[in-house]
N, C-alpha and C. Protein backbone atom coordinates (compact mmCIF):
# COMPACT_ATOMS: atom_id res chain seq x y z
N UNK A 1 54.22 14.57 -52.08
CA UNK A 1 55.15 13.75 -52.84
C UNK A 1 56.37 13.45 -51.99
N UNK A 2 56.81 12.09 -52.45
CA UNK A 2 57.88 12.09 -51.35
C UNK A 2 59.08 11.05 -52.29
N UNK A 3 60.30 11.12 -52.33
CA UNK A 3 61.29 10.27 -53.12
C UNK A 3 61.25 9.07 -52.62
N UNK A 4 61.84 8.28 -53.41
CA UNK A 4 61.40 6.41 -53.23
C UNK A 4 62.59 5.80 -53.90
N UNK A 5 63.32 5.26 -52.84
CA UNK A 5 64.74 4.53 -53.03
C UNK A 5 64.09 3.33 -53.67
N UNK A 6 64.39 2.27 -54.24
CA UNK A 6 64.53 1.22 -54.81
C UNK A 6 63.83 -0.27 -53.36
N UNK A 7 64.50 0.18 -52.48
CA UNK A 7 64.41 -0.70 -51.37
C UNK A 7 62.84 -0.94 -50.54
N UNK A 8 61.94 0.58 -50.89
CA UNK A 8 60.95 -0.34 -50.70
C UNK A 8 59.43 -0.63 -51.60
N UNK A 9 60.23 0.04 -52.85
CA UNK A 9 59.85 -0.97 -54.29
C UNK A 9 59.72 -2.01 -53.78
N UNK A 10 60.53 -3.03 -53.94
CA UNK A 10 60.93 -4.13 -53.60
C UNK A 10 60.36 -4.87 -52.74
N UNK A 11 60.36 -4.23 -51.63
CA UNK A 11 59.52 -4.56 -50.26
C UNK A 11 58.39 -4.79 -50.68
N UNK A 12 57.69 -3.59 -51.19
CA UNK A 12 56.36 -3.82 -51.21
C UNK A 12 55.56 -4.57 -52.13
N UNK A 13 56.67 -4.82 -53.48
CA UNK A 13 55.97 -5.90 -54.48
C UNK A 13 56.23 -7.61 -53.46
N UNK A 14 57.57 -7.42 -52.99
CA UNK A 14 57.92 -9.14 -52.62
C UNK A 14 57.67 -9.42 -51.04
N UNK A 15 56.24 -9.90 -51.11
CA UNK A 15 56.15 -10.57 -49.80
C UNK A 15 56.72 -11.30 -48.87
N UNK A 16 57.32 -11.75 -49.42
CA UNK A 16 58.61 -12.99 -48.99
C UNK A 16 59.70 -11.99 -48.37
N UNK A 17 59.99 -10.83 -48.46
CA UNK A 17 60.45 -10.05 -47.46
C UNK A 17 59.66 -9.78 -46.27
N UNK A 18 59.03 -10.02 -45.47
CA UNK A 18 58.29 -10.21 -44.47
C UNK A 18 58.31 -9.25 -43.76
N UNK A 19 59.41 -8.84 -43.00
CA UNK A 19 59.69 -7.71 -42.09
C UNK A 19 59.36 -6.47 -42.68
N UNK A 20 60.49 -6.44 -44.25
CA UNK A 20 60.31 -4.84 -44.70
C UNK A 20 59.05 -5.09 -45.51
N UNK A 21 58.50 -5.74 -45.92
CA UNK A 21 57.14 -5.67 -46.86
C UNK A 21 55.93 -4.99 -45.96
N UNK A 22 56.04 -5.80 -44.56
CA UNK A 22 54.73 -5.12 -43.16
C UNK A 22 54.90 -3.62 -42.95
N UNK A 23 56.38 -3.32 -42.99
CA UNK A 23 57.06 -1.82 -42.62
C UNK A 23 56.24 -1.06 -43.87
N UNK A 24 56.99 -1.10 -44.73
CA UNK A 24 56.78 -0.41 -46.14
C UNK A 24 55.62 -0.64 -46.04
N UNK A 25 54.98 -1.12 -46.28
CA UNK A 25 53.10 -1.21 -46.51
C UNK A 25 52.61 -0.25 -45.41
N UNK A 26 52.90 -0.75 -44.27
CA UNK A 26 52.41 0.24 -43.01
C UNK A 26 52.90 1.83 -43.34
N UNK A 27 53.86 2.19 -43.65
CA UNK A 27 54.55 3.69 -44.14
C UNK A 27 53.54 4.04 -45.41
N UNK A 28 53.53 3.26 -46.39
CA UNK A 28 52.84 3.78 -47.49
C UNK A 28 51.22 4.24 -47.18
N UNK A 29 50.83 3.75 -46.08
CA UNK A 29 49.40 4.26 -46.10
C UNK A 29 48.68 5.60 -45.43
N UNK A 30 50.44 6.04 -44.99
CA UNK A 30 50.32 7.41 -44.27
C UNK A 30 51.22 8.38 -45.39
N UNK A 31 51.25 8.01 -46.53
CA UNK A 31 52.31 9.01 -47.68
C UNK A 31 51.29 9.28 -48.45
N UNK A 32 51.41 10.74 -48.89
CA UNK A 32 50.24 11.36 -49.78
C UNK A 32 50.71 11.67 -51.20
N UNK A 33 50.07 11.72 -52.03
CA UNK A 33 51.11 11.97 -53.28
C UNK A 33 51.74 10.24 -54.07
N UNK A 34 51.84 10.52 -54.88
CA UNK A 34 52.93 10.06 -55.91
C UNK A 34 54.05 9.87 -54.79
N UNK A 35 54.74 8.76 -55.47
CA UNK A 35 56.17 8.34 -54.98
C UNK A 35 57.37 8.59 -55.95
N UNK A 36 57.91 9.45 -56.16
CA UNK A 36 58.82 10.16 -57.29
C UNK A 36 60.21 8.81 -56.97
N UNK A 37 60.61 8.26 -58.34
CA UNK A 37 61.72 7.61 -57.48
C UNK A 37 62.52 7.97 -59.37
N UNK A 38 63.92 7.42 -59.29
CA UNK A 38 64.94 8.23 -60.67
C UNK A 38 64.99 6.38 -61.65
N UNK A 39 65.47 6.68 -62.75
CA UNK A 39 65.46 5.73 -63.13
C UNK A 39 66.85 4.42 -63.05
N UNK A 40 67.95 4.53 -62.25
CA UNK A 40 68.59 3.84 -61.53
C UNK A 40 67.96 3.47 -60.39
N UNK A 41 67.11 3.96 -59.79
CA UNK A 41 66.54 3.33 -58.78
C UNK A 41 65.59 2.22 -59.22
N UNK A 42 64.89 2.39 -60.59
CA UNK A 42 63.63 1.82 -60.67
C UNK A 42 64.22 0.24 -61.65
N UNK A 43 65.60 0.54 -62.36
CA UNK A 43 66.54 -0.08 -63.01
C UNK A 43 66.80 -1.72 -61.83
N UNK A 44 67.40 -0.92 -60.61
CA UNK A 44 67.79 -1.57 -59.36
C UNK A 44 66.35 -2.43 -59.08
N UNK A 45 65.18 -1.76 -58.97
CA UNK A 45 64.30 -2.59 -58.27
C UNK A 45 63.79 -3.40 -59.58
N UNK A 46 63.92 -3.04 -60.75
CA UNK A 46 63.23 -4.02 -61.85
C UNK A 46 64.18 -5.40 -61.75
N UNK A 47 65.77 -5.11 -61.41
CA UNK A 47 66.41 -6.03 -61.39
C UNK A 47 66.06 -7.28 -60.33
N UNK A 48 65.61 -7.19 -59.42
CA UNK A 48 65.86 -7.60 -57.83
C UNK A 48 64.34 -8.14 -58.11
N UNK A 49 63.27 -7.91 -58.57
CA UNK A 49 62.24 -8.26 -58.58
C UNK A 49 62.36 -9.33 -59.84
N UNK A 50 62.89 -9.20 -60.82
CA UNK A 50 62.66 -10.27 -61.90
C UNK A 50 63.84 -11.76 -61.22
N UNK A 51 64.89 -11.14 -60.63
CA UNK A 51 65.51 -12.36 -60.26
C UNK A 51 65.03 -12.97 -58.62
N UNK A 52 63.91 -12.75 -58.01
CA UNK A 52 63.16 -12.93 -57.59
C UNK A 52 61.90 -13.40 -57.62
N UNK A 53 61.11 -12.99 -58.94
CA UNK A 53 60.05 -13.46 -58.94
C UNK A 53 59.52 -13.52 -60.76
N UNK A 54 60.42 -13.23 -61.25
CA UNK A 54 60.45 -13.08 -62.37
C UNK A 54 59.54 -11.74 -63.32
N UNK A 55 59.21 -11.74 -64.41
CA UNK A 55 58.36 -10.90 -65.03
C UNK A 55 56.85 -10.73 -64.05
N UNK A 56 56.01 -11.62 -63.65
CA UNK A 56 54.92 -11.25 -62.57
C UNK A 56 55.56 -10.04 -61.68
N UNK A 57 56.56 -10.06 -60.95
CA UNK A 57 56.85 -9.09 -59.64
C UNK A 57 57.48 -7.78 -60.72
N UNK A 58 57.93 -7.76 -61.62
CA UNK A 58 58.46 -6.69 -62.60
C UNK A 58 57.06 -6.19 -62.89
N UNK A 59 55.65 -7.04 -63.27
CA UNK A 59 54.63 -6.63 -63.77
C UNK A 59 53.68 -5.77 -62.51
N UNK A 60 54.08 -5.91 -61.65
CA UNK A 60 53.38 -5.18 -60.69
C UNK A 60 53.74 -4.35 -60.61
N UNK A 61 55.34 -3.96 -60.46
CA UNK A 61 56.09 -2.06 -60.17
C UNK A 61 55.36 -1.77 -61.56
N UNK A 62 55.29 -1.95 -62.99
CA UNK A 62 54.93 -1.57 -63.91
C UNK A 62 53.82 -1.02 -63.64
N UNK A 63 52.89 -1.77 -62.86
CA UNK A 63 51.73 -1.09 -62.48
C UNK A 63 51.36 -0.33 -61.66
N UNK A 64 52.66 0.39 -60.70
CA UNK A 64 52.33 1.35 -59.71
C UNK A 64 52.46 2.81 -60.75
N UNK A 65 53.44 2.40 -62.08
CA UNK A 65 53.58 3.96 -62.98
C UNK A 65 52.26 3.84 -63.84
N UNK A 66 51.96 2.62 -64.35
CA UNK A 66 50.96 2.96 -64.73
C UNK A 66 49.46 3.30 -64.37
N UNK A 67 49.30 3.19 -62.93
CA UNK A 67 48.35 4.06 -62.05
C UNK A 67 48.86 5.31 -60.98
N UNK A 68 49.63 5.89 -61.60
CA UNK A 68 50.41 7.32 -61.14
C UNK A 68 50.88 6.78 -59.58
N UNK A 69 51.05 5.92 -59.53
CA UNK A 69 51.34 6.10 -57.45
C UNK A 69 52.97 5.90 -57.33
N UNK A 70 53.44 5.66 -59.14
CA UNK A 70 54.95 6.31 -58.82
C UNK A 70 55.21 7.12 -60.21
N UNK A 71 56.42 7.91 -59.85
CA UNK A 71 56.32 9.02 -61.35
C UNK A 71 58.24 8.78 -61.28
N UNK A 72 58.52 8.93 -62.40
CA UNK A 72 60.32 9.23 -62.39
C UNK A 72 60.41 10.39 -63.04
N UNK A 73 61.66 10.71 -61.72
CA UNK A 73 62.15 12.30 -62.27
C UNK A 73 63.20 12.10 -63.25
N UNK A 74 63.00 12.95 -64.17
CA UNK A 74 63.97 13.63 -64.96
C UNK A 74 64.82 14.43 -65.36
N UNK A 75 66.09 13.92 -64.89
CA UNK A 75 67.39 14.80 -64.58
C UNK A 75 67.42 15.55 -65.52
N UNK A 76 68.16 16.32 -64.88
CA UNK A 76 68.66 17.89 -65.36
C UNK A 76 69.69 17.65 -66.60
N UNK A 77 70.54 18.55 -66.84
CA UNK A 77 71.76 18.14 -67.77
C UNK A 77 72.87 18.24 -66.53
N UNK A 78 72.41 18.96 -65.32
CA UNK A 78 73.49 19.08 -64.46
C UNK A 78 73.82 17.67 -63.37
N UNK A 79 72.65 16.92 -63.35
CA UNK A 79 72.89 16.00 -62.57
C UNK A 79 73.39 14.74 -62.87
N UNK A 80 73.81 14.00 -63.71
CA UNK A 80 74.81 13.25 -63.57
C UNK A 80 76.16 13.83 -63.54
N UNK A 81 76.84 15.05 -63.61
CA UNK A 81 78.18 15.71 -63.01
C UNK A 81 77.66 15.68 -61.57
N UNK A 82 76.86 15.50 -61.22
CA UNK A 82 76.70 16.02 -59.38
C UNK A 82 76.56 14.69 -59.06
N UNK A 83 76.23 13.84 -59.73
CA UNK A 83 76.00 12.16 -58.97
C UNK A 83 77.15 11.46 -59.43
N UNK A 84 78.60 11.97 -60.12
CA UNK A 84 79.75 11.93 -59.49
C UNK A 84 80.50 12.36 -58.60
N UNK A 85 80.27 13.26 -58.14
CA UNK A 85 80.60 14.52 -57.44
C UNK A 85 80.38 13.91 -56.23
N UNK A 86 79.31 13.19 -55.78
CA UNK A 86 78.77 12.86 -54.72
C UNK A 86 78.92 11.53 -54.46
N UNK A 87 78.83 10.82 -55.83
CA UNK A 87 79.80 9.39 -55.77
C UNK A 87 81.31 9.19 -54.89
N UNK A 88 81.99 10.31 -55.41
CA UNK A 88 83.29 10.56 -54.89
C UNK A 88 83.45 10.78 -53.49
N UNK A 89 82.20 12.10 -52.82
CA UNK A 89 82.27 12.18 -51.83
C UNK A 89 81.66 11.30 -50.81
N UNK A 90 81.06 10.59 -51.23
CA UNK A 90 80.72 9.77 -50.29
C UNK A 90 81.13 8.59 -50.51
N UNK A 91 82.46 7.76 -51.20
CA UNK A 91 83.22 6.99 -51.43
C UNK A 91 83.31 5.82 -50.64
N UNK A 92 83.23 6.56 -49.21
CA UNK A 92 83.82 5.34 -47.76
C UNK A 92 82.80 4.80 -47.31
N UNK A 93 81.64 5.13 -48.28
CA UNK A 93 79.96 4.46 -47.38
C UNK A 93 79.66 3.00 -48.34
N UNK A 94 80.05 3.25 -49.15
CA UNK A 94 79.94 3.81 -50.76
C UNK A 94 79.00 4.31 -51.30
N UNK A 95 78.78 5.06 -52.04
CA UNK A 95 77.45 5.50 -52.57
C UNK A 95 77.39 5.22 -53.51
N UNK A 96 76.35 4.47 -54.38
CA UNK A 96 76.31 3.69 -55.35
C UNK A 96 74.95 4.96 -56.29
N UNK A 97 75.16 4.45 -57.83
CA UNK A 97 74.44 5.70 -58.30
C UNK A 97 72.89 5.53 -58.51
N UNK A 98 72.25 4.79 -57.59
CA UNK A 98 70.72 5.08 -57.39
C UNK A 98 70.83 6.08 -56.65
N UNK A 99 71.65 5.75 -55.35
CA UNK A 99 71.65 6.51 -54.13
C UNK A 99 71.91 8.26 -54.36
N UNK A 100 73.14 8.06 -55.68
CA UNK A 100 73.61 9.38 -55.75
C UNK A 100 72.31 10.32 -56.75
N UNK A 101 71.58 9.51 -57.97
CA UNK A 101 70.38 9.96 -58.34
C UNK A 101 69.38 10.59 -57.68
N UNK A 102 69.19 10.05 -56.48
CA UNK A 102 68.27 10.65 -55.83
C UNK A 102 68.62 11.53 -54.81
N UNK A 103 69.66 11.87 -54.48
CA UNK A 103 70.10 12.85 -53.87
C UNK A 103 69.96 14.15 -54.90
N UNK A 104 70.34 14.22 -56.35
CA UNK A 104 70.25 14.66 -57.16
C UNK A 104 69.41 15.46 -57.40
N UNK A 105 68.31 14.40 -57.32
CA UNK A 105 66.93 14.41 -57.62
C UNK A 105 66.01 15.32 -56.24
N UNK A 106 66.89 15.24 -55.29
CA UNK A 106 66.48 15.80 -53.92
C UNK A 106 66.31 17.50 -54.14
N UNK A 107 68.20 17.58 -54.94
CA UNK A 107 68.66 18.70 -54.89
C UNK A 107 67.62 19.70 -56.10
N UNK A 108 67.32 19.05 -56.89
CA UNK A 108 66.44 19.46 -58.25
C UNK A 108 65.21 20.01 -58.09
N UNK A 109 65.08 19.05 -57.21
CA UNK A 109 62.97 19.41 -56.63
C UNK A 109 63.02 20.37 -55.46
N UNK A 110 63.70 19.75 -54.85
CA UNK A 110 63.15 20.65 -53.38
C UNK A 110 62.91 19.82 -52.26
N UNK A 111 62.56 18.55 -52.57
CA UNK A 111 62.17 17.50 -52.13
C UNK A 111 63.05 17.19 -51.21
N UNK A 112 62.83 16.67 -49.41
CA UNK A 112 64.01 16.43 -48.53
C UNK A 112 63.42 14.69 -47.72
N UNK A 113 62.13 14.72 -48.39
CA UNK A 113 62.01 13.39 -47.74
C UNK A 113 61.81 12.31 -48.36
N UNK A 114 62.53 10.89 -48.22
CA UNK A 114 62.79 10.22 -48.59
C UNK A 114 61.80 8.81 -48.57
N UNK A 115 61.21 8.20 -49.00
CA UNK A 115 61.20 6.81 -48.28
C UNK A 115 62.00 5.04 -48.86
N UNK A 116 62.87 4.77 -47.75
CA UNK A 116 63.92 3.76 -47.82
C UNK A 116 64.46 3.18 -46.63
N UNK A 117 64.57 2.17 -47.11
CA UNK A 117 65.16 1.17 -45.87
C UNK A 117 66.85 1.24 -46.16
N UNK A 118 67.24 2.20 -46.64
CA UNK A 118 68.52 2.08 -46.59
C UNK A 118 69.10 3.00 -45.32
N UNK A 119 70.16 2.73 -44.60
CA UNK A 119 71.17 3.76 -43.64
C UNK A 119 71.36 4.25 -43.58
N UNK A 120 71.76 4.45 -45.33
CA UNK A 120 73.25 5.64 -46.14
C UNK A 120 72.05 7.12 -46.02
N UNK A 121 71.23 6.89 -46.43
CA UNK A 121 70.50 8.08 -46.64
C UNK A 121 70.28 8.82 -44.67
N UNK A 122 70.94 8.46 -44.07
CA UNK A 122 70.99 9.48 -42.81
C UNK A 122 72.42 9.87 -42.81
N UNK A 123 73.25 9.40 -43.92
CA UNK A 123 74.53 10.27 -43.52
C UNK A 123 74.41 11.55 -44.77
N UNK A 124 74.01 11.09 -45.84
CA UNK A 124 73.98 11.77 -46.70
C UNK A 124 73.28 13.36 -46.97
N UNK A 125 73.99 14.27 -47.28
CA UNK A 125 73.13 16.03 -47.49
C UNK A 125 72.75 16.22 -48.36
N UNK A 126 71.77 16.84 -48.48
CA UNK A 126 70.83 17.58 -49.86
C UNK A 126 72.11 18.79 -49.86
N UNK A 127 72.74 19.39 -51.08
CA UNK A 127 73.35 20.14 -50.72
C UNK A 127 74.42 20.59 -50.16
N UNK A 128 74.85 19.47 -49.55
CA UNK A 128 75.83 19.14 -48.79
C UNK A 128 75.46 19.38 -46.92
N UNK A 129 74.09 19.89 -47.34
CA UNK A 129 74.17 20.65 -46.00
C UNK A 129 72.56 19.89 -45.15
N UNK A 130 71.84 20.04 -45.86
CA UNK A 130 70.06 19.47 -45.43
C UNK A 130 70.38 17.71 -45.30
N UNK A 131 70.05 17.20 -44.13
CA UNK A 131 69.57 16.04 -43.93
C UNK A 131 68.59 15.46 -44.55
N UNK A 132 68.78 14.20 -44.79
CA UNK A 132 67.26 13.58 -45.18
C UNK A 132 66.06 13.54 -44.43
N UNK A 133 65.11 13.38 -44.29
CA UNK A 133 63.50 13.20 -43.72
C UNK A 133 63.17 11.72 -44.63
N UNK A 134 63.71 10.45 -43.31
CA UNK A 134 63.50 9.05 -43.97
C UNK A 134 62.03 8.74 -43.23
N UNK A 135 61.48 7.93 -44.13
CA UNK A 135 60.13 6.95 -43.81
C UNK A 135 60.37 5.69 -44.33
N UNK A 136 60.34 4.23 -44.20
CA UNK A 136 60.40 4.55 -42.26
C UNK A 136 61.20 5.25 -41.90
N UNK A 137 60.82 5.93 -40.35
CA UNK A 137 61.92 6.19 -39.25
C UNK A 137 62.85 5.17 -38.42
């Protein structure tokens, strides 16, 4: 199992991203498991896909949960106090609260590897202390 930022949701439903759609597709066929991603993340990619491609590209992520190849975690009672916490601290990047969810969500599981085309997730700690493990590299 491995966590799943919003970014290559996205990728991989909208072809018309070209670059990250080849990436992400090529990464996904070496990931085992379910793709665990939080529901601000999946919020973010439902958004970006309907004003993109409308209900069709929304109807496809629908169909990666409804054939298990993605699952959403379910926060704690402690983790939205910690995905301010981490909002705050990571302020100057900004960290926006998909980003801080799944750090959350990092800290909850156990879970340290990620897959996303985002940056932020190589500055960011599980913990304050564990690095991420991004795919792509």
């Amino acid at each position: 199992m491995i966590l799943c930022d919003a970014g290559p949701l996205i990728a991989l439903i909208d072809r018309t991203e070209t670059y990250n759609h080849e990436r992400c597709k090529a990464s996904l066929s070496h990931i085992r498991g379910p793709l665990i991603t939080t529901w601000p993340c999946l919020t973010e990619a439902m958004y970006f896909l309907g004003s993109r491609g409308g209900s069709p590209l929304q109807e496809l992520l629908w169909r990666y949960i409804e054939l298990e190849k993605l699952r959403i975690h379910t926060p704690t009672d402690i983790e939205p106090r910690r995905m301010r916490e981490l909002m705050a601290t990571y302020s100057d990047l900004p960290m926006d609260l998909a980003d801080a969810s799944l750090v959350t969500a990092a800290e909850a599981t156990g879970l340290y590897r990620i897959f996303t085309i985002d940056s932020h997730f190589f500055a960011y700690r599980i913990n304050g202390v564990i690095p991420f493990e991004t795919v792509p590299t």
